[in-house]
Protein backbone atom coordinates (compact mmCIF):
# COMPACT_ATOMS: atom_id res chain seq x y z
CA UNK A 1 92.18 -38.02 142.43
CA UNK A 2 94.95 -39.71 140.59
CA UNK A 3 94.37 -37.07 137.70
CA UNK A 4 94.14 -34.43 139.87
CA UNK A 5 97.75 -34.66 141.49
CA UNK A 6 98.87 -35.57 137.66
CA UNK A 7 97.90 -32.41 136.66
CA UNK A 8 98.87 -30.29 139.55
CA UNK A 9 102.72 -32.21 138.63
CA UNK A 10 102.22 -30.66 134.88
CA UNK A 11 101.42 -26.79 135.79
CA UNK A 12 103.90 -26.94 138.62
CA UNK A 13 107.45 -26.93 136.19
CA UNK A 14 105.53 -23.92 133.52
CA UNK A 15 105.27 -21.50 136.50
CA UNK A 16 109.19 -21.78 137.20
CA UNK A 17 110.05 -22.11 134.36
CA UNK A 18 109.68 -18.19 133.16
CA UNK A 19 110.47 -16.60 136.51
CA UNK A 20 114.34 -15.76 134.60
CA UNK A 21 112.73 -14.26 131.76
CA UNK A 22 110.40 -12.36 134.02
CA UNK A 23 112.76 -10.91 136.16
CA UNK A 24 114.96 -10.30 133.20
CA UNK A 25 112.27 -8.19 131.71
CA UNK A 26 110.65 -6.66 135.05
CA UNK A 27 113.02 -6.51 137.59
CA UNK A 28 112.28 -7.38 141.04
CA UNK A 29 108.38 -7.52 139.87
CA UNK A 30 108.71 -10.27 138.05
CA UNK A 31 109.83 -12.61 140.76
CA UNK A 32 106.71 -12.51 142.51
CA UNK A 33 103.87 -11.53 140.28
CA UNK A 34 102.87 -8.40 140.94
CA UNK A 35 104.97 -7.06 144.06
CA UNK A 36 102.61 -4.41 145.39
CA UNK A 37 100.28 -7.39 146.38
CA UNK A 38 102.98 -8.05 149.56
CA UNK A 39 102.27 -5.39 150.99
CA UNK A 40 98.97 -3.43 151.98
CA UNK A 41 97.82 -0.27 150.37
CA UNK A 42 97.04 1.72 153.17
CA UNK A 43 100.60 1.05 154.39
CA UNK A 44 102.28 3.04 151.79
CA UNK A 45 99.75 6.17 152.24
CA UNK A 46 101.15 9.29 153.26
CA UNK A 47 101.75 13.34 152.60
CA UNK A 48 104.88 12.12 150.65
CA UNK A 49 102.36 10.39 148.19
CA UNK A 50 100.94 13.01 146.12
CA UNK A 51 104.07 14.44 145.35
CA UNK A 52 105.88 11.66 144.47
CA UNK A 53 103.02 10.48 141.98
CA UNK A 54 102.84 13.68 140.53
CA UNK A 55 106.82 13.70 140.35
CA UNK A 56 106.69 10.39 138.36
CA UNK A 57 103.80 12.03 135.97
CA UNK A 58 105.64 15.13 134.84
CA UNK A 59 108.82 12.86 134.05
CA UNK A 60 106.44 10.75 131.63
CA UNK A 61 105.31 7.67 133.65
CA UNK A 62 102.01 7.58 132.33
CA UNK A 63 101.47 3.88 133.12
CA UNK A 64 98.89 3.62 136.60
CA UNK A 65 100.48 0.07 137.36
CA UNK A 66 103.96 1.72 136.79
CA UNK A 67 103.03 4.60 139.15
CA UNK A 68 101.91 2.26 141.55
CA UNK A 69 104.59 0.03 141.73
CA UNK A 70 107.20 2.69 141.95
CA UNK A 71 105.40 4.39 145.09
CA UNK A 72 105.41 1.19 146.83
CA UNK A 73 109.34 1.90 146.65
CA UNK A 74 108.72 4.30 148.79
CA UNK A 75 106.44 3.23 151.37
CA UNK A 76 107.11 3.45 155.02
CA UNK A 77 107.95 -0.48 155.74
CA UNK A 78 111.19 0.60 153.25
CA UNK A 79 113.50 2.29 155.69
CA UNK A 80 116.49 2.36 153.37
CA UNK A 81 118.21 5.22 151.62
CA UNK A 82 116.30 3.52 148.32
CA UNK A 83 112.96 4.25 150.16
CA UNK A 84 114.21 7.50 151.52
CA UNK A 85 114.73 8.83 147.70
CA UNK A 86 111.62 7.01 146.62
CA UNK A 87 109.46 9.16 149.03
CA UNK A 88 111.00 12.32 148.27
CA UNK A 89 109.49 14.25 145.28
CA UNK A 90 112.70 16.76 144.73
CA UNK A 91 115.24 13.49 144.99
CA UNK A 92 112.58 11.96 142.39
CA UNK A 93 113.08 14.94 140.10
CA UNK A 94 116.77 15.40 140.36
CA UNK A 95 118.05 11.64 139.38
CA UNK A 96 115.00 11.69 136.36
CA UNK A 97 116.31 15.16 135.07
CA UNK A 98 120.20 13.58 135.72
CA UNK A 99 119.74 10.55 133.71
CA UNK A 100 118.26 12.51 130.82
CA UNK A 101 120.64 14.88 130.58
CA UNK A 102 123.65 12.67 130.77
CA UNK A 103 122.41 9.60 128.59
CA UNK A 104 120.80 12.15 126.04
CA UNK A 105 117.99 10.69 123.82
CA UNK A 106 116.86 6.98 124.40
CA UNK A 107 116.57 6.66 127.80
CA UNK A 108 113.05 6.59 129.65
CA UNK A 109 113.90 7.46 133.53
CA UNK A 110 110.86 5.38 134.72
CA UNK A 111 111.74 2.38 132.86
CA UNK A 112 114.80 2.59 134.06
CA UNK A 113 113.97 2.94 138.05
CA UNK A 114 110.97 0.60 137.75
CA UNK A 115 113.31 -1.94 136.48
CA UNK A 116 116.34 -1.42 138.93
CA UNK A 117 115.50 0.89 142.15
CA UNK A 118 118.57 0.41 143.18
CA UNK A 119 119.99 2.59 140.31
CA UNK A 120 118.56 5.95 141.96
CA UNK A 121 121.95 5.49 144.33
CA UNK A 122 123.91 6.46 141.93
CA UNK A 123 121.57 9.12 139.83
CA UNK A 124 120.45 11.16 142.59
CA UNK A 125 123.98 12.45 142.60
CA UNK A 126 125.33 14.01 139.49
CA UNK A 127 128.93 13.01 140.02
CA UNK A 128 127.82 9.57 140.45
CA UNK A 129 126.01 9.09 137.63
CA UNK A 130 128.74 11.20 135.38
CA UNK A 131 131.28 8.68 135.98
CA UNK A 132 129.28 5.52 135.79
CA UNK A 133 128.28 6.58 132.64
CA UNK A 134 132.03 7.47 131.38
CA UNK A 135 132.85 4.19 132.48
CA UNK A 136 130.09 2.34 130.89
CA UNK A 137 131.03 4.09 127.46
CA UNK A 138 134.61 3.45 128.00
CA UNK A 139 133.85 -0.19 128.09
CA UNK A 140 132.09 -0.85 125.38
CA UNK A 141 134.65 -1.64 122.59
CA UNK A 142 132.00 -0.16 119.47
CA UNK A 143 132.84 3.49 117.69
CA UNK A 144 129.04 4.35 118.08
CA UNK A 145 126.12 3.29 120.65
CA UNK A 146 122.72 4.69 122.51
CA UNK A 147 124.07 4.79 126.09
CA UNK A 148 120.65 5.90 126.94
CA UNK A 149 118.96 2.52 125.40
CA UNK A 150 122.03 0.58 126.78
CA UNK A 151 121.13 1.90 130.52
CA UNK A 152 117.39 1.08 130.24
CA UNK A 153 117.67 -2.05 129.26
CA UNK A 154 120.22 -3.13 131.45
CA UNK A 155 120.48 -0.49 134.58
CA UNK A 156 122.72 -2.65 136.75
CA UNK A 157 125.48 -1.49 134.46
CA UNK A 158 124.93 1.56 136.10
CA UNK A 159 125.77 -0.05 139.73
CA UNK A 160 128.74 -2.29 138.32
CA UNK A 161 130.32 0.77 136.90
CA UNK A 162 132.86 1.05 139.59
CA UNK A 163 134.00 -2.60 139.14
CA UNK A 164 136.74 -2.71 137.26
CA UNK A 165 136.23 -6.69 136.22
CA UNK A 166 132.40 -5.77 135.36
CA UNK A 167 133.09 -3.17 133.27
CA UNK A 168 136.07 -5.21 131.52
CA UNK A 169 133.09 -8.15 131.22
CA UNK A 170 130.82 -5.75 129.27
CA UNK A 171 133.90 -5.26 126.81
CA UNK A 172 134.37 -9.40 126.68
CA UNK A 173 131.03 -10.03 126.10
CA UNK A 174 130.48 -7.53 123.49
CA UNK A 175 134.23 -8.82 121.56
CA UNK A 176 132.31 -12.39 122.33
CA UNK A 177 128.94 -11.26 120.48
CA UNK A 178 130.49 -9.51 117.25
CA UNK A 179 132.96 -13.03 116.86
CA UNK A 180 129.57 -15.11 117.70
CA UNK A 181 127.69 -13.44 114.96
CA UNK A 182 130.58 -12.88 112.63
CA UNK A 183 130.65 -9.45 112.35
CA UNK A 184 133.17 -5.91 113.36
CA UNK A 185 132.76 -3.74 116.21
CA UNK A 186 131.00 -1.39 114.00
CA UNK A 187 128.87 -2.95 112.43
CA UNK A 188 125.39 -1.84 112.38
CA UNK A 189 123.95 -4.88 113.52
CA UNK A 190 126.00 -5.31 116.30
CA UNK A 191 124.95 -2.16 117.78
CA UNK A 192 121.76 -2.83 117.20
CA UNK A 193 121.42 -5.95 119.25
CA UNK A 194 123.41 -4.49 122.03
CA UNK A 195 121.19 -1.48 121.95
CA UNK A 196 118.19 -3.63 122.07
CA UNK A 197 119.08 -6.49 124.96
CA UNK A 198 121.79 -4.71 126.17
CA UNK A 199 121.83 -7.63 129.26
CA UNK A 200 123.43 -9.95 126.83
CA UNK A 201 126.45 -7.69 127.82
CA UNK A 202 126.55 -9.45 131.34
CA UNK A 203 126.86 -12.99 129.98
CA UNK A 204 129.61 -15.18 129.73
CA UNK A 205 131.67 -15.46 126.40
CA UNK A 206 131.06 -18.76 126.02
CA UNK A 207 126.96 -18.69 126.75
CA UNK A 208 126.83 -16.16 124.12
CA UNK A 209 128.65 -18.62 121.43
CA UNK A 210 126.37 -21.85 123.02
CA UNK A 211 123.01 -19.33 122.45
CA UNK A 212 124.53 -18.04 118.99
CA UNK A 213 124.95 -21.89 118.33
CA UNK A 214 121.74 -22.75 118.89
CA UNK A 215 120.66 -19.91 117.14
CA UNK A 216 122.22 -20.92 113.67
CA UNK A 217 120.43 -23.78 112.88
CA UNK A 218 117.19 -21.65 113.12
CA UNK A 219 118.80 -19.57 110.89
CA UNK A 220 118.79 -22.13 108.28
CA UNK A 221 115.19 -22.91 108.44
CA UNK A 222 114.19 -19.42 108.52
CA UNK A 223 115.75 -18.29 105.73
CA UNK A 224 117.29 -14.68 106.98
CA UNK A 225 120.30 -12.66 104.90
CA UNK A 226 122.45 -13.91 107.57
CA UNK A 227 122.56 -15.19 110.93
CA UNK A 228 123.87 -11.69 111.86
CA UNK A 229 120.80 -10.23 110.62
CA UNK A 230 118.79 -13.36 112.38
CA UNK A 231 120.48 -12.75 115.69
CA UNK A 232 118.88 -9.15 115.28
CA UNK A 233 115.57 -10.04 114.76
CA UNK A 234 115.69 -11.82 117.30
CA UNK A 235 118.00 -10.56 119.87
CA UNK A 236 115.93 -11.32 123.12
CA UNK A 237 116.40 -15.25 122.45
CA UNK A 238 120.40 -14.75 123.11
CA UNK A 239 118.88 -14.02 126.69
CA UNK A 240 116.03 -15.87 127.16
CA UNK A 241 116.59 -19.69 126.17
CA UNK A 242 112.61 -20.26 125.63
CA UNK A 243 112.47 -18.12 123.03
CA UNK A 244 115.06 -20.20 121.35
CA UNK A 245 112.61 -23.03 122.21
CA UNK A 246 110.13 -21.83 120.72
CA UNK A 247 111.54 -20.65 117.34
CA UNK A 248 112.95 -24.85 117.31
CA UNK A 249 109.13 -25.31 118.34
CA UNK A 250 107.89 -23.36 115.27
CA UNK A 251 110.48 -24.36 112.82
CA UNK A 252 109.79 -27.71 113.43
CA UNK A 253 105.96 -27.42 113.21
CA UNK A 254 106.50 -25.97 109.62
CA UNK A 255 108.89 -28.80 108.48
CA UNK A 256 105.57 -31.11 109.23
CA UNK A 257 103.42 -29.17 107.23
CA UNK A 258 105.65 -29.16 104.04
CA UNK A 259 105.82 -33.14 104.78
């Protein structure tokens, strides 16, 4: 028995330990495992259903799980203007086709929902979704960037575009990232980290130098050009501290074997 509680203490900290990361990388479906699981299937059923999977379809969502998990958005149990949109197959059609059209090529519309529902507030209207994305672009201090990559990795920016101090955060944290990695505004490899975890641009200054920090040592061991062109490789790890873990974890392992 003593074993048996010993080990049940050992699992217990893994399980918590990536619910960040998850929800980082899925949203509100990575809090809980799989969310649909809450709630029962039949509950969801309806005429509304069809439509809305075959809305999702024809704007590429060719996942099943991703289908799935974005009707449950719109099941009845939802009664909020999020569930209304999610149940109607037009409003489905008209934030998908908005997105595209304003954030041009880059962006994947059912990504982008699947990750952050909430965003469809603010692309079912054109207006809405217009100025968010002026204001996104306007504060991002870099000469060239994929808005469209920027949004679906990061949709909140989408919701915190009318906040003046988020958007002026997005501008710190990207002035924080190119002095962190030693590089301009335009450089290449600035925008290509942004581009790829674009939700380093809603941490703190000073957690970008500690995970840039971290990061250099790495560097060393690795053997990149630069720890600019480290950081790029592995971008995710500014984000994600066990991925910095791990890299110490496998840098370490190949110090033994050279001893």
């Amino acid at each position: 028995s003593y074993s048996r509680v010993r080990f049940t203490r050992a699992r217990r900290p893994r399980a918590v330990d990536f619910r960040d990361d998850d929800r980082r990388s899925y949203g509100e479906w990575g809090v809980d495992g799989i969310a649909q699981n809450s709630l029962a299937m039949h509950a969801m059923s309806g005429a509304w259903e069809s439509d809305a999977r075959r809305a999702w379809r024809e704007v590429g969502v060719d996942s099943e799980t991703r289908v799935t998990r974005l009707l449950i958005l719109g099941n009845r149990h939802r009664t909020d203007e999020v569930g209304e949109i999610f149940r109607d197959h037009h409003a489905i059609a008209t934030m998908c086709e908005a997105l595209e059209r304003f954030c041009g090529e880059g962006v994947r519309a059912g990504e982008v929902f699947h990750k952050c529902p909430e965003a469809a507030l603010v692309c079912v209207d054109a207006a809405k979704i217009q100025r968010a994305l002026v204001n996104v672009r306007a504060a991002l201090p870099m000469k060239e960037v994929c808005l469209g990559r920027v949004v679906e990795r990061a949709p909140r920016c989408l919701l915190a575009a009318g906040d003046a101090d988020a958007m002026k955060g997005l501008g710190d944290a990207t002035r924080a990232l190119a002095a962190a990695m030693d590089v301009s505004l335009d450089d290449e490899r600035l925008r290509a980290v942004v581009e790829s975890t674009a939700e380093v641009l809603f941490e703190e200054p000073g957690a970008i130098q500690r995970a840039i920090d971290e990061m250099k040592p790495l560097n060393d061991g690795l053997h990149h050009p630069s720890l600019a062109d480290f950081v790029v490789e592995y971008a995710e790890a500014l984000v994600v501290p066990y991925i910095r873990q791990t890299l110490a974890q496998t840098l370490a392992m190949r110090r033994s074997y050279r001893v």
